[in-house]
N, C-alpha and C. Protein backbone atom coordinates (compact mmCIF):
# COMPACT_ATOMS: atom_id res chain seq x y z
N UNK A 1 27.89 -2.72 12.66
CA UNK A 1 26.77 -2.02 13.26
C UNK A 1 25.91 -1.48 12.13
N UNK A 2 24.64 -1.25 11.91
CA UNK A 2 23.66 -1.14 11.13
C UNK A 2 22.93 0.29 11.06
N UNK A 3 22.33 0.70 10.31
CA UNK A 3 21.44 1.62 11.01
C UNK A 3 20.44 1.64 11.93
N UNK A 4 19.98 0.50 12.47
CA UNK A 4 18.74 0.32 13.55
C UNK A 4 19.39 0.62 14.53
N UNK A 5 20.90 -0.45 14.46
CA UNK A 5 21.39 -0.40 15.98
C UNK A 5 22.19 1.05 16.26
N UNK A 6 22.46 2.00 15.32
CA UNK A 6 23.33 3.17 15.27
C UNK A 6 21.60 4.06 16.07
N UNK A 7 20.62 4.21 15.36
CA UNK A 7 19.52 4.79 15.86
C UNK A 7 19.42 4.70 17.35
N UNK A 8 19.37 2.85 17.57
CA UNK A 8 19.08 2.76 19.25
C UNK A 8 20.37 3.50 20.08
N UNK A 9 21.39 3.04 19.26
CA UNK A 9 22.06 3.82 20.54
C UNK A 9 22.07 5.14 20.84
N UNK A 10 21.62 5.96 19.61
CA UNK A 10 21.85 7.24 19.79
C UNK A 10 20.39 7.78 20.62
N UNK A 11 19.51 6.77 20.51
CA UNK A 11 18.13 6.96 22.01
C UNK A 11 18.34 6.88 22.75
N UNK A 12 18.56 5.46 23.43
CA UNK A 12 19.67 5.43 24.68
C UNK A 12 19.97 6.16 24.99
N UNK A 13 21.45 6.76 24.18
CA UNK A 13 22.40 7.85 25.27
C UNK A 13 21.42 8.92 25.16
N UNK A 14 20.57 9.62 24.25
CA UNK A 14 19.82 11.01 24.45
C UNK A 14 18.45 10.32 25.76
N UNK A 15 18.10 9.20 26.04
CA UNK A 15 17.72 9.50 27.15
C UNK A 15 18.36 9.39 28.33
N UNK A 16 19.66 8.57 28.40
CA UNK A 16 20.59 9.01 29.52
C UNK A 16 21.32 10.37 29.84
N UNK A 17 21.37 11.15 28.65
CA UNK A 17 21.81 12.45 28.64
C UNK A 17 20.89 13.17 29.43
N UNK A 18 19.93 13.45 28.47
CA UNK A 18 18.79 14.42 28.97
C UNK A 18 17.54 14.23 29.62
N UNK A 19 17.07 12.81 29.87
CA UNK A 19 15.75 12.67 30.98
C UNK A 19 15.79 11.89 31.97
N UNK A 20 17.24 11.08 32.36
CA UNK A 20 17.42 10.63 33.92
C UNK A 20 18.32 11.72 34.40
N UNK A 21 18.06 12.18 35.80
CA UNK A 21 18.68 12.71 36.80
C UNK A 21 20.18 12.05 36.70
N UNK A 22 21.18 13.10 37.03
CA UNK A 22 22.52 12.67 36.96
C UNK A 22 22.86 12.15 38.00
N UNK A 23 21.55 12.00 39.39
CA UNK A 23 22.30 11.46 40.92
C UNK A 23 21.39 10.07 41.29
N UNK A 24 20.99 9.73 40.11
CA UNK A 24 19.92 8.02 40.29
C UNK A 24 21.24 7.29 40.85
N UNK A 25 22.07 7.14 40.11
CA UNK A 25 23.49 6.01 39.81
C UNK A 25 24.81 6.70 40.87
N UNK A 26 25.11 6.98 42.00
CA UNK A 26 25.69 7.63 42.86
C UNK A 26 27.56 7.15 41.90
N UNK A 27 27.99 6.02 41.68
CA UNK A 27 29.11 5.85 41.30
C UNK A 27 29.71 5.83 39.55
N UNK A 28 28.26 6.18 38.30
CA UNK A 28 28.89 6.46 37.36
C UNK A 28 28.04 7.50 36.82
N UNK A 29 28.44 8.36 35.88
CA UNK A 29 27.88 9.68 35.53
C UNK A 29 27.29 9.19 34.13
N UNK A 30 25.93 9.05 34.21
CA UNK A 30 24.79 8.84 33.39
C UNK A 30 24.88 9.74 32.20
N UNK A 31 25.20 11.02 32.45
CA UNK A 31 24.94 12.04 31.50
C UNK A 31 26.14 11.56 30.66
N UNK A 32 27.17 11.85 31.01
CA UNK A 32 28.83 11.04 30.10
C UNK A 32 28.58 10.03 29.49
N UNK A 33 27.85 8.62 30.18
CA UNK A 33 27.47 7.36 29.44
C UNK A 33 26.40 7.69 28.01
N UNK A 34 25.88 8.50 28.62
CA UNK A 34 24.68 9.14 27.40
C UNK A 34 25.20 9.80 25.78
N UNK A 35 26.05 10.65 26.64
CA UNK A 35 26.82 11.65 25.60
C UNK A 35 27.81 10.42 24.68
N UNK A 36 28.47 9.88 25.34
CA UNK A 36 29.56 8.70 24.73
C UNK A 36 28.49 8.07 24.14
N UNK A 37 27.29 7.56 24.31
CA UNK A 37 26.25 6.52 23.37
C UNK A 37 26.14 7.19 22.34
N UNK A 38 25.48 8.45 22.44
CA UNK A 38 25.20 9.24 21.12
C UNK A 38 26.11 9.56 20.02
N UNK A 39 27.25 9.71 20.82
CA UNK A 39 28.80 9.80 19.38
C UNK A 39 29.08 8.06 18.86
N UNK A 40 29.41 7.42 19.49
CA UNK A 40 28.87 5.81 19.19
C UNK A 40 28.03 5.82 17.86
N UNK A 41 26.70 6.20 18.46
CA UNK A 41 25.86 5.85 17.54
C UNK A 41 25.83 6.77 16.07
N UNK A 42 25.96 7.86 16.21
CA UNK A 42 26.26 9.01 14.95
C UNK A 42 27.50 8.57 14.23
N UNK A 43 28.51 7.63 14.87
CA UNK A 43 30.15 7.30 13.91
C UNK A 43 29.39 6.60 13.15
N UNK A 44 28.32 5.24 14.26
CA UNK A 44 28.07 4.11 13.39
C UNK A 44 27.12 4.63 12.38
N UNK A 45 26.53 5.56 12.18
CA UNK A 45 25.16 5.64 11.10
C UNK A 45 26.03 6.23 10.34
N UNK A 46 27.36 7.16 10.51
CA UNK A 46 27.84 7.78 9.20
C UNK A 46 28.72 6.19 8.20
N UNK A 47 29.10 5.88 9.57
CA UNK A 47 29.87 4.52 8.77
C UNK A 47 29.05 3.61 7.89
N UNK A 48 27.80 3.38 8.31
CA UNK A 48 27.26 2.59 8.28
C UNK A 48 26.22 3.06 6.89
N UNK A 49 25.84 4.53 6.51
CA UNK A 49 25.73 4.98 5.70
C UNK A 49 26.35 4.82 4.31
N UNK A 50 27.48 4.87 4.49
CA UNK A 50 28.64 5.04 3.45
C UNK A 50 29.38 3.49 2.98
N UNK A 51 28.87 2.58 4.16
CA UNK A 51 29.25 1.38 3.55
C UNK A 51 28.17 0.89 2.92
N UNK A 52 26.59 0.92 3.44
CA UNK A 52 25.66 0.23 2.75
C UNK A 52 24.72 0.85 2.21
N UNK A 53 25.67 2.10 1.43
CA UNK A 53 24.96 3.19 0.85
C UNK A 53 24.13 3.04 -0.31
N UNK A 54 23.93 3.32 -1.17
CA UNK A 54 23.17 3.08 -2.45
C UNK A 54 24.55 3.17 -3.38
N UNK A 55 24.67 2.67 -4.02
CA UNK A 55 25.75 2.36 -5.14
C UNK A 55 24.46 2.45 -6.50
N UNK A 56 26.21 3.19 -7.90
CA UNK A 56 25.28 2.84 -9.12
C UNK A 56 26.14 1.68 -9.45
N UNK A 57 24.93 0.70 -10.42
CA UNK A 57 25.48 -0.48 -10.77
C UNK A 57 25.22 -0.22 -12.25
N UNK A 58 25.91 -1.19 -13.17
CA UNK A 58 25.10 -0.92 -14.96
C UNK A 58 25.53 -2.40 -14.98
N UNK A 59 24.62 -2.86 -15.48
CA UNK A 59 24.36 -3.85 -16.06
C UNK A 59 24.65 -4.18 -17.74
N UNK A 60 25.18 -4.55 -18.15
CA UNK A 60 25.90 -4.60 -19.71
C UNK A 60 25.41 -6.37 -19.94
N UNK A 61 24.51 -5.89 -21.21
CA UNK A 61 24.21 -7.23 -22.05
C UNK A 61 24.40 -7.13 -23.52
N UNK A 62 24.71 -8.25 -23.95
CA UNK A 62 25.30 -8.72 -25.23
C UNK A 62 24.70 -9.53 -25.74
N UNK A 63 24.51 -9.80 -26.83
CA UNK A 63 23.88 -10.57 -27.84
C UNK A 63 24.64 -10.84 -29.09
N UNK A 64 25.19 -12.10 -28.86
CA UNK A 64 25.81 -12.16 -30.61
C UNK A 64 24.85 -13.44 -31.17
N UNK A 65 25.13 -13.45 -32.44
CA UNK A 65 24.50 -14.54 -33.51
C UNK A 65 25.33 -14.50 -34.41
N UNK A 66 25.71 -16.30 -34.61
CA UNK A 66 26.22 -16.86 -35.47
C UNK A 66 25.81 -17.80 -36.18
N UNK A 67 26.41 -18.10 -37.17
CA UNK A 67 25.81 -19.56 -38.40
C UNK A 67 26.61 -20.62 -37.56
N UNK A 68 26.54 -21.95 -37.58
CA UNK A 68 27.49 -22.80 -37.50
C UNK A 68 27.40 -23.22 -38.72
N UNK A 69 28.97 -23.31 -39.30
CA UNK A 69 29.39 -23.50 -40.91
C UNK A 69 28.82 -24.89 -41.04
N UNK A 70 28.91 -25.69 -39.83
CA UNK A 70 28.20 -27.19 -40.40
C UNK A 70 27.33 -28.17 -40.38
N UNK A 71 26.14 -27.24 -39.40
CA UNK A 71 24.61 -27.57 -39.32
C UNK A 71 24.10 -26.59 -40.44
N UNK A 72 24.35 -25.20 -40.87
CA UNK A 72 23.78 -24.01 -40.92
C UNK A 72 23.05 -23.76 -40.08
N UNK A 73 22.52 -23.74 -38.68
CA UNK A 73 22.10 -22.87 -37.57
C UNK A 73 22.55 -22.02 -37.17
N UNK A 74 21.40 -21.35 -36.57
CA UNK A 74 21.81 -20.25 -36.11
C UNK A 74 21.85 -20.51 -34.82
N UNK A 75 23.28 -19.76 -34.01
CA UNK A 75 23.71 -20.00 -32.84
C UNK A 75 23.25 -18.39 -32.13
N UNK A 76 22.69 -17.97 -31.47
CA UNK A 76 22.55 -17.47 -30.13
C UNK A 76 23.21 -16.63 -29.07
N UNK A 77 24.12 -16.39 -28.76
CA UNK A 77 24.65 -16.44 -27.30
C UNK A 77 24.22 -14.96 -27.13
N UNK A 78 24.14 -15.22 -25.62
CA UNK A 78 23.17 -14.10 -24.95
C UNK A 78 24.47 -14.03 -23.64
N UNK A 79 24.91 -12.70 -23.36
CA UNK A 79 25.91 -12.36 -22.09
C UNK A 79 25.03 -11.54 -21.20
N UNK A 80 25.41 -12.41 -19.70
CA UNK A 80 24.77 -10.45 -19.33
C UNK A 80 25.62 -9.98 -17.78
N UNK A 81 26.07 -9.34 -17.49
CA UNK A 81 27.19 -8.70 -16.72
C UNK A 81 27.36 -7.75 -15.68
N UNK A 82 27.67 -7.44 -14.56
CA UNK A 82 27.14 -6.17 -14.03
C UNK A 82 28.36 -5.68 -13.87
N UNK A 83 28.51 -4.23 -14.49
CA UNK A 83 29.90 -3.45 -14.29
C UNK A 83 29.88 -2.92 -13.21
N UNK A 84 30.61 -3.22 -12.19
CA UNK A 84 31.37 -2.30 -11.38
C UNK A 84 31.65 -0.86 -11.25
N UNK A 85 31.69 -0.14 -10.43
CA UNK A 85 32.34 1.04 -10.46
C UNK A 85 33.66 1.19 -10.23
């Protein structure tokens, strides 16, 4: 679940909570369906926060240069890496 879809649901249930009448639907309680959407949706935005949160990344690059003993050139090598946390 995402943050768009954690948002919608938590609209949803706050307009089933608080701006339909609790006696439209005679056999299920609108306001409960509402209240249950909104905790739904607040687990998914904290979850959903914390998994696709902002992370730090570092990036680590290297540069060596060498001779080759039997062209005499100069060799190059370029690394580049992203460290983990």
């Amino acid at each position: 679940m995402g943050i768009g879809s954690s948002i919608f649901l938590i609209a949803i249930g706050a307009i089933l909570a608080f701006a339909i009448p609790g006696d439209v639907v005679s056999f299920i309680d609108l306001h409960m369906v509402g209240y249950i959407l909104m905790v739904v949706g607040v687990i998914g935005l904290i979850v959903s926060l914390f998994v696709f949160g902002p992370r730090r990344t570092r990036r680590i690059s290297e540069s060596r240069a060498t001779v080759d003993p039997v062209t005499g050139d100069r060799i190059v090598t370029r690394d580049t890496r992203d460290g983990g946390i």
